[in-house]
C-alpha atoms as a PDB file:
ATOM      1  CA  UNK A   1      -7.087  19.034 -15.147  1.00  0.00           C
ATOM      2  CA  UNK A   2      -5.281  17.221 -17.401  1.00  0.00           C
ATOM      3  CA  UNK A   3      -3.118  14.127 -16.606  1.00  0.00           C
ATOM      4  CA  UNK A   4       0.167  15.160 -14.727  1.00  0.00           C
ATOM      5  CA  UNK A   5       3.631  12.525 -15.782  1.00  0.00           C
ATOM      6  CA  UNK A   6       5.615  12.698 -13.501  1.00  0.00           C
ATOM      7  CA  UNK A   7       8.284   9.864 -15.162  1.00  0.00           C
ATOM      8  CA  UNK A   8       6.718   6.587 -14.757  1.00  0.00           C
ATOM      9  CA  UNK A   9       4.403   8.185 -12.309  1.00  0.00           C
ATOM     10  CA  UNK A  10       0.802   9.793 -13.107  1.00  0.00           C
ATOM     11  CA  UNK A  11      -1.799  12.054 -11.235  1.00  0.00           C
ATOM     12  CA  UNK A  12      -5.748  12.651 -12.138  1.00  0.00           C
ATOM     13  CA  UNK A  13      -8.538  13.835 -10.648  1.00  0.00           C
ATOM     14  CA  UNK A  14     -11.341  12.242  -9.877  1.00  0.00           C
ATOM     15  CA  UNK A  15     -14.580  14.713  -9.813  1.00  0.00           C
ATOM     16  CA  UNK A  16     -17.615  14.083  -7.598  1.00  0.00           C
ATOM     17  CA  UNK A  17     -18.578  17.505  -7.788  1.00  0.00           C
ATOM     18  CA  UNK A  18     -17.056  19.954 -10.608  1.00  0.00           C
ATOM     19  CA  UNK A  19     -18.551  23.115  -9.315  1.00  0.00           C
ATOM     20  CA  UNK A  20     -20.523  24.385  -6.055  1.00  0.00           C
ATOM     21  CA  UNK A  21     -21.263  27.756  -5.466  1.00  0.00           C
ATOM     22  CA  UNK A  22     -21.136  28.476  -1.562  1.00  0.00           C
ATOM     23  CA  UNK A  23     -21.596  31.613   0.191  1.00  0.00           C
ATOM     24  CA  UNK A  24     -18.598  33.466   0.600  1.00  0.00           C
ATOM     25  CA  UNK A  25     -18.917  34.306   4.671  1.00  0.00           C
ATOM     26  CA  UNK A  26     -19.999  30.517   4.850  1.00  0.00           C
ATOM     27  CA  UNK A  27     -16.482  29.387   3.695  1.00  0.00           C
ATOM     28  CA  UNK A  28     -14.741  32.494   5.113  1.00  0.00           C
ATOM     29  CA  UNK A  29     -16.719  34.113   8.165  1.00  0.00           C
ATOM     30  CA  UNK A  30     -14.284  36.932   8.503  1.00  0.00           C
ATOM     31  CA  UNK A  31     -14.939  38.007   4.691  1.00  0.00           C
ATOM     32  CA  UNK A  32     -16.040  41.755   3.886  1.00  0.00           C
ATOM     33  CA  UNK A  33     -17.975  42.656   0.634  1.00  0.00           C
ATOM     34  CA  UNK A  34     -15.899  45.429   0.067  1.00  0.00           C
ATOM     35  CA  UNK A  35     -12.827  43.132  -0.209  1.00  0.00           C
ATOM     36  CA  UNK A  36     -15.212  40.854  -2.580  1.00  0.00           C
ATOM     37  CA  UNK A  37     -15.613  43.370  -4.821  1.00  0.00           C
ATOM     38  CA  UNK A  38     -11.860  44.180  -5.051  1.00  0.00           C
ATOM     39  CA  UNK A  39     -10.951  40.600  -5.507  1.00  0.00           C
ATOM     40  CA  UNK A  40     -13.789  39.846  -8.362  1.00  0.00           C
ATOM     41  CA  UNK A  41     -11.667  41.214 -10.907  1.00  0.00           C
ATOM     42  CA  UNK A  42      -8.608  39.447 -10.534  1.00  0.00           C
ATOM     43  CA  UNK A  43     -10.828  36.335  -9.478  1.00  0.00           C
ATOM     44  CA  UNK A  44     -12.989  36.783 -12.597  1.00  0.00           C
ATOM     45  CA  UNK A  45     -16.535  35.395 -13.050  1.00  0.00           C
ATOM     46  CA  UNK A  46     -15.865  31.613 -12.879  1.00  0.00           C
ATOM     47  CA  UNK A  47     -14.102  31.753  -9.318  1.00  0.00           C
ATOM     48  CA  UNK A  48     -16.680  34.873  -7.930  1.00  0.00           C
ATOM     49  CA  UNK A  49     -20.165  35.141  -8.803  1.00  0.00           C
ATOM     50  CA  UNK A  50     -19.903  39.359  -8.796  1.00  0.00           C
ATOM     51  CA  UNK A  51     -23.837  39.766  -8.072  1.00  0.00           C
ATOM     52  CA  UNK A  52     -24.389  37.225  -5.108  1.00  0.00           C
ATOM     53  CA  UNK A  53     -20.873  36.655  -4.408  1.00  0.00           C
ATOM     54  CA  UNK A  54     -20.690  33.151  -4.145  1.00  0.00           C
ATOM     55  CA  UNK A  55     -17.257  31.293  -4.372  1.00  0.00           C
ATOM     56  CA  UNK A  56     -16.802  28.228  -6.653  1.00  0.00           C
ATOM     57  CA  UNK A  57     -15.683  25.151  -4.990  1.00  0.00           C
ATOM     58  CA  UNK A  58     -15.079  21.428  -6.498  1.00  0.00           C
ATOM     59  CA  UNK A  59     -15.056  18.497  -4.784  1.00  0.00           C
ATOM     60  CA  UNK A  60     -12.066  15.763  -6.014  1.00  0.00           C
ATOM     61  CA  UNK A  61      -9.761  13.163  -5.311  1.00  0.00           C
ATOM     62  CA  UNK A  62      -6.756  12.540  -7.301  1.00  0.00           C
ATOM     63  CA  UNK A  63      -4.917   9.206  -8.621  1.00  0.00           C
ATOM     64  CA  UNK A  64      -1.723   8.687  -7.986  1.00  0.00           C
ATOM     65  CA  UNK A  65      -0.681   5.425 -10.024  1.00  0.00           C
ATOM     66  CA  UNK A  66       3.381   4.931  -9.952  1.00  0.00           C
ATOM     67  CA  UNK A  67       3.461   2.005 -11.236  1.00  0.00           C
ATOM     68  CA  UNK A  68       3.155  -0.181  -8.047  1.00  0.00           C
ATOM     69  CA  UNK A  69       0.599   1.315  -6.839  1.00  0.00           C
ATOM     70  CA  UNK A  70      -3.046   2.853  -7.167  1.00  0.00           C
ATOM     71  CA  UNK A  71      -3.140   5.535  -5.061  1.00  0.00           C
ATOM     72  CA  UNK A  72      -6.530   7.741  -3.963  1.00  0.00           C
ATOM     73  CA  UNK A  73      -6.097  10.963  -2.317  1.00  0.00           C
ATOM     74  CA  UNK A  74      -9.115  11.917  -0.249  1.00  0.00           C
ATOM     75  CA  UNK A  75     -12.697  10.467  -0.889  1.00  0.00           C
ATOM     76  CA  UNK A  76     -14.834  13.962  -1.048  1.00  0.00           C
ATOM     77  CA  UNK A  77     -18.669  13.397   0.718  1.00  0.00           C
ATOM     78  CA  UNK A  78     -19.994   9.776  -0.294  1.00  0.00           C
ATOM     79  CA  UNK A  79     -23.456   8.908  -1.231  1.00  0.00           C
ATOM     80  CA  UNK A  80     -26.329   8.544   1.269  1.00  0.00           C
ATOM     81  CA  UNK A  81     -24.265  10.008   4.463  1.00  0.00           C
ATOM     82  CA  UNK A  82     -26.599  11.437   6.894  1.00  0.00           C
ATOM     83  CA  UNK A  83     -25.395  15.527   7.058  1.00  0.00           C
ATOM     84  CA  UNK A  84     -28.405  17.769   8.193  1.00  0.00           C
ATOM     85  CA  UNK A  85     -25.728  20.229   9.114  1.00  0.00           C
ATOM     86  CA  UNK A  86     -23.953  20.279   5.555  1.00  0.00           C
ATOM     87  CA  UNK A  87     -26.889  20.449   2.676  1.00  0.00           C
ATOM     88  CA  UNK A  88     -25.065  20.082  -0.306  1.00  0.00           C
ATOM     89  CA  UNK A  89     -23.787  16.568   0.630  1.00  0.00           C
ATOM     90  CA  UNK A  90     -26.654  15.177   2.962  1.00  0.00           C
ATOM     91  CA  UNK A  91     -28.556  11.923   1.022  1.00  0.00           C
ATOM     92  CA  UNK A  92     -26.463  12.796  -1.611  1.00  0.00           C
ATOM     93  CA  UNK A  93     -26.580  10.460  -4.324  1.00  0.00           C
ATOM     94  CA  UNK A  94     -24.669  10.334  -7.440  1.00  0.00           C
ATOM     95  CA  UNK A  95     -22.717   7.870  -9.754  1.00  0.00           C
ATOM     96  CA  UNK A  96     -20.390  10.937 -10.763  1.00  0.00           C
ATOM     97  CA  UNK A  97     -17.339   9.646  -8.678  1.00  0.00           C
ATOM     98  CA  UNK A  98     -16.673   5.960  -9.314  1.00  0.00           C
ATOM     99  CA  UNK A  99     -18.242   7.273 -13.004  1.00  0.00           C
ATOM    100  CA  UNK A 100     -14.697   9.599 -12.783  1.00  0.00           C
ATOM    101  CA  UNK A 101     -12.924   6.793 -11.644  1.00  0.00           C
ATOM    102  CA  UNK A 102     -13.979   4.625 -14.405  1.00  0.00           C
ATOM    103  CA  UNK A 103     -13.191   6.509 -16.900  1.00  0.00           C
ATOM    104  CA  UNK A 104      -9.819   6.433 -15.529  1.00  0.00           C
ATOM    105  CA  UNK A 105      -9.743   2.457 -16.090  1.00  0.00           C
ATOM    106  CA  UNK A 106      -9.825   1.660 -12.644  1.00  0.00           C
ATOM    107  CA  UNK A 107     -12.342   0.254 -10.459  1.00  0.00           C
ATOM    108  CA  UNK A 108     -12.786   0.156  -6.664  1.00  0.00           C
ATOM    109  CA  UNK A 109     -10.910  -2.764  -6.613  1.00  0.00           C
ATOM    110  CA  UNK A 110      -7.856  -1.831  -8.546  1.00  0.00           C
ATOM    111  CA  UNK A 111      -7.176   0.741  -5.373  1.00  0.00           C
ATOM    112  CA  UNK A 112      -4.280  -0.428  -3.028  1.00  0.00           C
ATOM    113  CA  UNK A 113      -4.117   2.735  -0.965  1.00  0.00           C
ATOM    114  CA  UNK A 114      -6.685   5.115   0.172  1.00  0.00           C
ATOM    115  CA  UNK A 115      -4.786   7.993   1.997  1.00  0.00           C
ATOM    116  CA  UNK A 116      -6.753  10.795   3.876  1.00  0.00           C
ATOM    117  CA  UNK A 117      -5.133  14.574   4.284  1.00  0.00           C
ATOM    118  CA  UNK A 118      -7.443  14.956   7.146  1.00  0.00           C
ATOM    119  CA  UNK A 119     -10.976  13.459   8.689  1.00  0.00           C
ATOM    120  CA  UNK A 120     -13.517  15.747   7.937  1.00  0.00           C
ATOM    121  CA  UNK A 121     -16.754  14.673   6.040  1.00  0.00           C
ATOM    122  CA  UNK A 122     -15.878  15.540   2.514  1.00  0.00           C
ATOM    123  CA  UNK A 123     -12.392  14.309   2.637  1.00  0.00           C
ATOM    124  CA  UNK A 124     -14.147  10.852   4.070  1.00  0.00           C
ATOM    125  CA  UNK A 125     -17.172  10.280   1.937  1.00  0.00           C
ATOM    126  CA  UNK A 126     -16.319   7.743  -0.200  1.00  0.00           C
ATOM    127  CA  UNK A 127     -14.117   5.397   2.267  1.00  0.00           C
ATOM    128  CA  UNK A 128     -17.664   3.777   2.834  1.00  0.00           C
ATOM    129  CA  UNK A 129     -20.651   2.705   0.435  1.00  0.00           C
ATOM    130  CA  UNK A 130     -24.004   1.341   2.226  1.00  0.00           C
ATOM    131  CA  UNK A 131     -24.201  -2.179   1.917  1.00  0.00           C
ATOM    132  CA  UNK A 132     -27.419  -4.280   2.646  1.00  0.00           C
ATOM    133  CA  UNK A 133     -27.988  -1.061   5.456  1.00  0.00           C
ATOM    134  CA  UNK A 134     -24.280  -1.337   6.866  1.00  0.00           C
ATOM    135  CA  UNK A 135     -21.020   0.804   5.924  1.00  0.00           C
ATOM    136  CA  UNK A 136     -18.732  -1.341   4.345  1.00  0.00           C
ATOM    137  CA  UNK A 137     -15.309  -0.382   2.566  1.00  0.00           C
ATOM    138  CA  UNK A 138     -15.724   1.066  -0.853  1.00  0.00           C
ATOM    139  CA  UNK A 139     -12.234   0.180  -1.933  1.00  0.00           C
ATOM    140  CA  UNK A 140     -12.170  -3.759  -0.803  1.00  0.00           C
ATOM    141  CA  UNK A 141      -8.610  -4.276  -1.130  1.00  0.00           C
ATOM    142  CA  UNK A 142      -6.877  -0.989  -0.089  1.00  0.00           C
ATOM    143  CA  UNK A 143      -5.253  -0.104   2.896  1.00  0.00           C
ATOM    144  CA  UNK A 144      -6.572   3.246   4.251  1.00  0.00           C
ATOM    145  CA  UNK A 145      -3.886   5.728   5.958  1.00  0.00           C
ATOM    146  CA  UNK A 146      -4.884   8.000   8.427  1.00  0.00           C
ATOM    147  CA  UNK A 147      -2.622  10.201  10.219  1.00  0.00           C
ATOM    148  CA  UNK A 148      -2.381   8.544  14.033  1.00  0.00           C
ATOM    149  CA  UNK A 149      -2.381  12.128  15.757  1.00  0.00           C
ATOM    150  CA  UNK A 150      -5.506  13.212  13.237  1.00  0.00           C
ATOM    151  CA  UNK A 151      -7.368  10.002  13.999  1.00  0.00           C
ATOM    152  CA  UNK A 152      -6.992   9.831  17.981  1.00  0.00           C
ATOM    153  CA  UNK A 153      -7.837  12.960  18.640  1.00  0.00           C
ATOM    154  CA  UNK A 154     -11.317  12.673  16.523  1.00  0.00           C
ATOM    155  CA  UNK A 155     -11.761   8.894  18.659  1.00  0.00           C
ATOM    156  CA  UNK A 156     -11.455  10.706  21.979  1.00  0.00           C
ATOM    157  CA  UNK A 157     -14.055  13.060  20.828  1.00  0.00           C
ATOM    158  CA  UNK A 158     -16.268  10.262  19.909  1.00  0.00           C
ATOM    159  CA  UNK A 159     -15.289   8.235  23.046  1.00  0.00           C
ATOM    160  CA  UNK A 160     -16.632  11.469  25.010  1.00  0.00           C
ATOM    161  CA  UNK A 161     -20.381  11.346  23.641  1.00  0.00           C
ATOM    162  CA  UNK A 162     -21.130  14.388  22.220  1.00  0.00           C
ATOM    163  CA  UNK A 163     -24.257  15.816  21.755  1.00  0.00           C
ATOM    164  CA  UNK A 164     -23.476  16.463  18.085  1.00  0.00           C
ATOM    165  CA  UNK A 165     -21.859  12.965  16.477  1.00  0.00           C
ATOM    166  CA  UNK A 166     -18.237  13.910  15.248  1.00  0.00           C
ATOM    167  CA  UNK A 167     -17.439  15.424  12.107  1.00  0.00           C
ATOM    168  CA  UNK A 168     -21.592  15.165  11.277  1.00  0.00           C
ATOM    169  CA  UNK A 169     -21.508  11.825  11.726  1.00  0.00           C
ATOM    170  CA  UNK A 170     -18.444  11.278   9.128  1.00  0.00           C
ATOM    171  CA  UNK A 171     -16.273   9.644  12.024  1.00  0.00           C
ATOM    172  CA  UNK A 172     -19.367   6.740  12.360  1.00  0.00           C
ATOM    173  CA  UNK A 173     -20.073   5.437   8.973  1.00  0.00           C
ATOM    174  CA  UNK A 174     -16.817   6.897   6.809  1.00  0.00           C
ATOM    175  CA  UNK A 175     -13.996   6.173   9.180  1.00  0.00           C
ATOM    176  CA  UNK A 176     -14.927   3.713  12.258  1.00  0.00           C
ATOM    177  CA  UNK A 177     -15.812   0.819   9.896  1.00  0.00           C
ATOM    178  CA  UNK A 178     -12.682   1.176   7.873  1.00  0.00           C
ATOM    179  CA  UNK A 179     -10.826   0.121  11.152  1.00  0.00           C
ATOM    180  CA  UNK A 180     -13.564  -2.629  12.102  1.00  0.00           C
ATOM    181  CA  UNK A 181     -13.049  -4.347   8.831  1.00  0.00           C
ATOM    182  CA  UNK A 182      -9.032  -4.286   9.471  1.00  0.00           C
ATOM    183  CA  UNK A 183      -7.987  -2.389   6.241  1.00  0.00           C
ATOM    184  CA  UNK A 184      -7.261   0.888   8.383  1.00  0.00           C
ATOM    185  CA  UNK A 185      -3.451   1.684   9.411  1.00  0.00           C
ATOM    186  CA  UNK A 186      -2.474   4.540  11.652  1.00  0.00           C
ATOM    187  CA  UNK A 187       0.900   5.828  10.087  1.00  0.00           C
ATOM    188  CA  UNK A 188       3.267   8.827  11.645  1.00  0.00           C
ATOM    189  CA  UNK A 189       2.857  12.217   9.965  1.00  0.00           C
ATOM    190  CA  UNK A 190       6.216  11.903   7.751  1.00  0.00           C
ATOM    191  CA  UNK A 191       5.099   8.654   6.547  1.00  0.00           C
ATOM    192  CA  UNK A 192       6.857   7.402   3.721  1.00  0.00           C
ATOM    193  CA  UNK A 193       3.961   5.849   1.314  1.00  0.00           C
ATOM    194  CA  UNK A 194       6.201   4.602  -2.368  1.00  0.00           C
ATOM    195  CA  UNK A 195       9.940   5.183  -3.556  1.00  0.00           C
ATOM    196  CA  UNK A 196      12.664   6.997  -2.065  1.00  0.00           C
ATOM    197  CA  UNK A 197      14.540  10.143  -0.762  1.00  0.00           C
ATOM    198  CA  UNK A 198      14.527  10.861  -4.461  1.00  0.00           C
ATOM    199  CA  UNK A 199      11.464  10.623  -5.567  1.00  0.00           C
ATOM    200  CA  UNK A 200       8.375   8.958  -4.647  1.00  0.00           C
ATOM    201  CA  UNK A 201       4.756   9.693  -2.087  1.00  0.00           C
ATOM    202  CA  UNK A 202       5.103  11.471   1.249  1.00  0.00           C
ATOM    203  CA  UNK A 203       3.355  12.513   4.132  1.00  0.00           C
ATOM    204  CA  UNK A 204       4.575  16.048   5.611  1.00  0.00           C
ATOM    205  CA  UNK A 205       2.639  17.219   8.553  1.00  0.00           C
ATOM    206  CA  UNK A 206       0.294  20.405   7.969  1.00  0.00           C
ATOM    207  CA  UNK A 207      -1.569  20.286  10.971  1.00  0.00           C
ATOM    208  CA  UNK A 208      -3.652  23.813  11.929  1.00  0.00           C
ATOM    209  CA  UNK A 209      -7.482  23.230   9.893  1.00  0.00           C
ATOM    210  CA  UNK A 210      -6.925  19.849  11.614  1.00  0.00           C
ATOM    211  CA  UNK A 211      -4.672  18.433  14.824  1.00  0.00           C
ATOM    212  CA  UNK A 212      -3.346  15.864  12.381  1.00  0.00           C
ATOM    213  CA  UNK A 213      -3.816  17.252   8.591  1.00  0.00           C
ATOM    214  CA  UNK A 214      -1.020  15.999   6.424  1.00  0.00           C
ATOM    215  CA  UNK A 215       0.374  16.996   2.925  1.00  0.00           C
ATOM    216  CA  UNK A 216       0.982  14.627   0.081  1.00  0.00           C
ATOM    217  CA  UNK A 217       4.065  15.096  -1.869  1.00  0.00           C
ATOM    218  CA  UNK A 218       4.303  13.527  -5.104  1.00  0.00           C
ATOM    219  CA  UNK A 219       7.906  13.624  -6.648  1.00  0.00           C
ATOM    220  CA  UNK A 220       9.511  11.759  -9.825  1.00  0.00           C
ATOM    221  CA  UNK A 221      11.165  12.600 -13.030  1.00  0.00           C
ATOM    222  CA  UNK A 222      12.215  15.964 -12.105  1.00  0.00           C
ATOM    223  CA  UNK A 223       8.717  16.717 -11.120  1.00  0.00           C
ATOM    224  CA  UNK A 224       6.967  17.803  -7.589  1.00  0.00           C
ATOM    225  CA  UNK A 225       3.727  18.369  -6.670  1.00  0.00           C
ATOM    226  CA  UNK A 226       2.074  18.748  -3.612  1.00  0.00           C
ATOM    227  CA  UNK A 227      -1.659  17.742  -2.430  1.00  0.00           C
ATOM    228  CA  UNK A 228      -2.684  20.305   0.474  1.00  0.00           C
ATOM    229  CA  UNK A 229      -5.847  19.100   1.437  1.00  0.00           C
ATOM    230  CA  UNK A 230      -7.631  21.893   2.955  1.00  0.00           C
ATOM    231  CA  UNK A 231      -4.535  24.317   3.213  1.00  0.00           C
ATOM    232  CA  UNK A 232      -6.171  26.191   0.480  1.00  0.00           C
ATOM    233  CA  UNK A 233      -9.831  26.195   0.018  1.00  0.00           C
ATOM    234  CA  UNK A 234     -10.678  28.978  -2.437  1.00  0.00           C
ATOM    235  CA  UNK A 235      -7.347  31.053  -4.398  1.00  0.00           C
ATOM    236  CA  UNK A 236      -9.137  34.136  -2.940  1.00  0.00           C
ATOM    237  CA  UNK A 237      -7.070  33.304   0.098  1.00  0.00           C
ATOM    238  CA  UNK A 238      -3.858  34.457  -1.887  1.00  0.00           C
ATOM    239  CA  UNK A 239      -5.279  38.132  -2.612  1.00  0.00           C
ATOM    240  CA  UNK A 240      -6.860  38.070   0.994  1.00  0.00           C
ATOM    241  CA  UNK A 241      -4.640  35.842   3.423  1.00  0.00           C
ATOM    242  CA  UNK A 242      -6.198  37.264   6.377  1.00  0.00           C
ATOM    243  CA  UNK A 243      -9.068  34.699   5.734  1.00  0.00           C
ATOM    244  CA  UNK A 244     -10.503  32.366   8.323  1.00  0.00           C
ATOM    245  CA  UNK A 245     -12.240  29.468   6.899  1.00  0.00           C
ATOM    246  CA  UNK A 246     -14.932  28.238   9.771  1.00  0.00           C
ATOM    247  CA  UNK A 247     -13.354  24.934  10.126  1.00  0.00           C
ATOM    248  CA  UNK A 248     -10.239  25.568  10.951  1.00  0.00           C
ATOM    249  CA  UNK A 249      -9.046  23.617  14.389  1.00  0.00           C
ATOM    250  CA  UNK A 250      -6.304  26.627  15.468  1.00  0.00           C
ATOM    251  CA  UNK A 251      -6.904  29.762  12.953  1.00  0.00           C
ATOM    252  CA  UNK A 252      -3.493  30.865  13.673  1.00  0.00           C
ATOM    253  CA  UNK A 253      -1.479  27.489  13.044  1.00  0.00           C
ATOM    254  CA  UNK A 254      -3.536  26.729   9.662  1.00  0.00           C
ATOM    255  CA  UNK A 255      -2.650  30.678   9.156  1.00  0.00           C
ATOM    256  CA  UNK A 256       1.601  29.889   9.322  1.00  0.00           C
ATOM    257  CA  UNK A 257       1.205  26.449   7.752  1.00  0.00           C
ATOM    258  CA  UNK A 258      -0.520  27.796   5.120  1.00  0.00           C
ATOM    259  CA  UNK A 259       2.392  30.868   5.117  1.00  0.00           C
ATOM    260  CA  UNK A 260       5.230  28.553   5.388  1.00  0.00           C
ATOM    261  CA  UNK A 261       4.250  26.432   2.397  1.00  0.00           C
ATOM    262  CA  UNK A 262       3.787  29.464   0.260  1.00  0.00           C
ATOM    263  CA  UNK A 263       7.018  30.164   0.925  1.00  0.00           C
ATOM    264  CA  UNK A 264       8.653  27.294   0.068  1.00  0.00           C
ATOM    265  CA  UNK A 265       6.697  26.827  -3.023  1.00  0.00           C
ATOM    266  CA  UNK A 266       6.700  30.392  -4.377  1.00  0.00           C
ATOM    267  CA  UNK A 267       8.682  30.986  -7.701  1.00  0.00           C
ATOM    268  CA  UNK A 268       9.492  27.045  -7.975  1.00  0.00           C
ATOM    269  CA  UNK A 269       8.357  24.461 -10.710  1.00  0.00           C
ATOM    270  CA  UNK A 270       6.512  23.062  -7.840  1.00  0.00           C
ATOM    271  CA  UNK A 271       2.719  21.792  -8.821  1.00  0.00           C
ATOM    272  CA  UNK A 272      -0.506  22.939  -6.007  1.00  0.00           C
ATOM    273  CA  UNK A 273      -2.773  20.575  -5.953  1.00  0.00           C
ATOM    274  CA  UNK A 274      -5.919  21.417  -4.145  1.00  0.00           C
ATOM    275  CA  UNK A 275      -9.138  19.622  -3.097  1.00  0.00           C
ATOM    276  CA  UNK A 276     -11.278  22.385  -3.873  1.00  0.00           C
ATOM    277  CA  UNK A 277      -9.694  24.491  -6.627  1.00  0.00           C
ATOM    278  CA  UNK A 278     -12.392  24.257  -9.812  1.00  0.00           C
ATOM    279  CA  UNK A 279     -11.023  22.806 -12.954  1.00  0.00           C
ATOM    280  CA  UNK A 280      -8.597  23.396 -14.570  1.00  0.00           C
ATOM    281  CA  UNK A 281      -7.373  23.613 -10.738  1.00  0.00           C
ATOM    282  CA  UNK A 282      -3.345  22.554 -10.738  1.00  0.00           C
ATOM    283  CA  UNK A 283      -1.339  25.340 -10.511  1.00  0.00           C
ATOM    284  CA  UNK A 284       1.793  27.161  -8.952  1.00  0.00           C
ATOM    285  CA  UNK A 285       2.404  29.724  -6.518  1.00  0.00           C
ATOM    286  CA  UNK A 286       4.379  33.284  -7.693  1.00  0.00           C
ATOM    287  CA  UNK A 287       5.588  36.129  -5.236  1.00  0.00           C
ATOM    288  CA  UNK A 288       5.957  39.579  -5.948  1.00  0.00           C
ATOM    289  CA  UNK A 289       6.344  42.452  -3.305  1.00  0.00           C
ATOM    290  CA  UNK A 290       5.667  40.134  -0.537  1.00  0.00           C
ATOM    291  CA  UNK A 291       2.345  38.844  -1.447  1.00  0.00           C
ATOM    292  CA  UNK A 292       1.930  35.238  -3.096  1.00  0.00           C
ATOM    293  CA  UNK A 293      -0.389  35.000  -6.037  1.00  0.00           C
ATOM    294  CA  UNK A 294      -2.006  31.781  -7.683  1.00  0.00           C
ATOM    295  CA  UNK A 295      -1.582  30.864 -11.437  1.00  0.00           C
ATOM    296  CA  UNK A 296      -3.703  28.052 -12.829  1.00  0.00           C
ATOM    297  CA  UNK A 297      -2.075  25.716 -15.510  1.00  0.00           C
ATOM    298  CA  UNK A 298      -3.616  25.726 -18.818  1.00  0.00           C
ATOM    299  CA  UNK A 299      -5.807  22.847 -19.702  1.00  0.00           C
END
């Protein structure tokens, strides 16, 4: 994707992984192979694998900079998180991210805001780094937003024991020692991050994959674009919106968030910016008969 300018405002993606092939009834349990096979057309070969019928996933954050502030939208899985339940991310160990983030000019450091659509693992990862054996804040000097609604209602499922730790273990070491070190702030759903009715960064609740999953809008210059977070997972959702992805916390609420911001995006200049669209991934939505298609942007 290449550099969005919104006015004096930017967005760009930061890559930890650029593509993963998962298993289509892993991401979608509900999925047929006959409806695979319709879709691989229209999906084509770098969004379907048509012989094992894999989907293509990426795993990214995005930058907002507006010119007060360095902004970082989700922090995909993290390096050496314990997940024996999610392969592709347990002991992982790469220098792709803060490589990505580099090359964007900005170190950890530079980051004054770390905000979270929602609290599962890879949308976590990166709020931590191991540190002499003890999760410590990757991004010293940011302040992390999380969603009050999202965040109590993971603590109370820690606070209850459960067999299996919460979110694989994501809630311990990726969001717990965010708040012990004091950079954590709980903010309402409509939270009102930089600038003003006009343009600026906003929270809008999305809750359904998640109690307390939020949007980010991103508006200046004439421009909007919105960061879903795990609204969308795959665009095969658009040709087959009957789709259940495994995680979601109430199927039928992520189902009519999902709906409703289709429909208020549809046939607008409006930007989508997912979390696990593969490159050039920025696009819009179109309608046409009732059904909502996806359109990427040319790189």
């Amino acid at each position: 994707m290449k550099q969005l300018r919104f006015g004096a405002t930017t967005i760009d993606r930061v890559v930890e992984i650029e593509t993963y092939w998962a298993d289509a009834a892993w991401l979608y349990p509900n999925v047929k192979a006959e409806a695979l096979e319709r879709h691989k057309a229209v999906l084509g070969p770098g969004l379907l694998d048509a012989h094992t019928h894999r989907l293509c996933l990426s795993f990214h954050s995005y930058v907002i900079r507006t010119g007060n502030l360095n902004i970082l939208v989700d922090t995909c899985n993290g390096n050496h998180k314990h997940r024996p339940r999610a392969l592709w991310q347990h002991m992982f160990k790469s220098d792709a991210y803060l490589s990505s983030l580099a090359r964007l000019g900005l170190a950890p450091q530079d980051i004054d805001i770390v905000m979270c659509s929602h609290l599962h693992t890879d949308h976590v990862g990166w709020n931590t780094v191991l540190s002499n054996g003890k999760w410590v804040p990757t991004f010293p000097k940011a302040k992390y937003l999380f969603a009050r609604q999202e965040f109590e209602h993971f603590l109370k499922l820690h606070e209850s024991g459960p067999e299996v730790p919460v979110n694989q273990g994501s809630f311990m070491d990726s969001v717990l020692p965010v708040v012990e070190s004091g950079q954590a702030v709980l903010v309402d759903m409509d939270h009102r991050i930089d600038g003003d009715l006009a343009q600026g960064v906003w929270l809008e609740s999305a809750a359904g994959h998640t109690p307390g999953h939020v949007v980010i809008h991103v508006r200046g210059d004439g421009h909007h674009a919105v960061m879903t977070g795990d609204i969308f997972h795959h665009p095969i959702i658009f040709l087959q919106p009957d789709l259940i992805n495994g995680g979601d916390w109430e199927p039928v609420l992520a189902r009519q968030t999902r709906n409703e911001l289709c429909e208020r995006l549809s046939d607008t200049s409006s930007l989508l910016l997912t979390m696990h669209f593969p490159s050039p991934t920025a696009g819009r939505i179109h309608s046409r008969n009732g059904q909502f298609r996806f359109a990427f942007l040319d790189d």
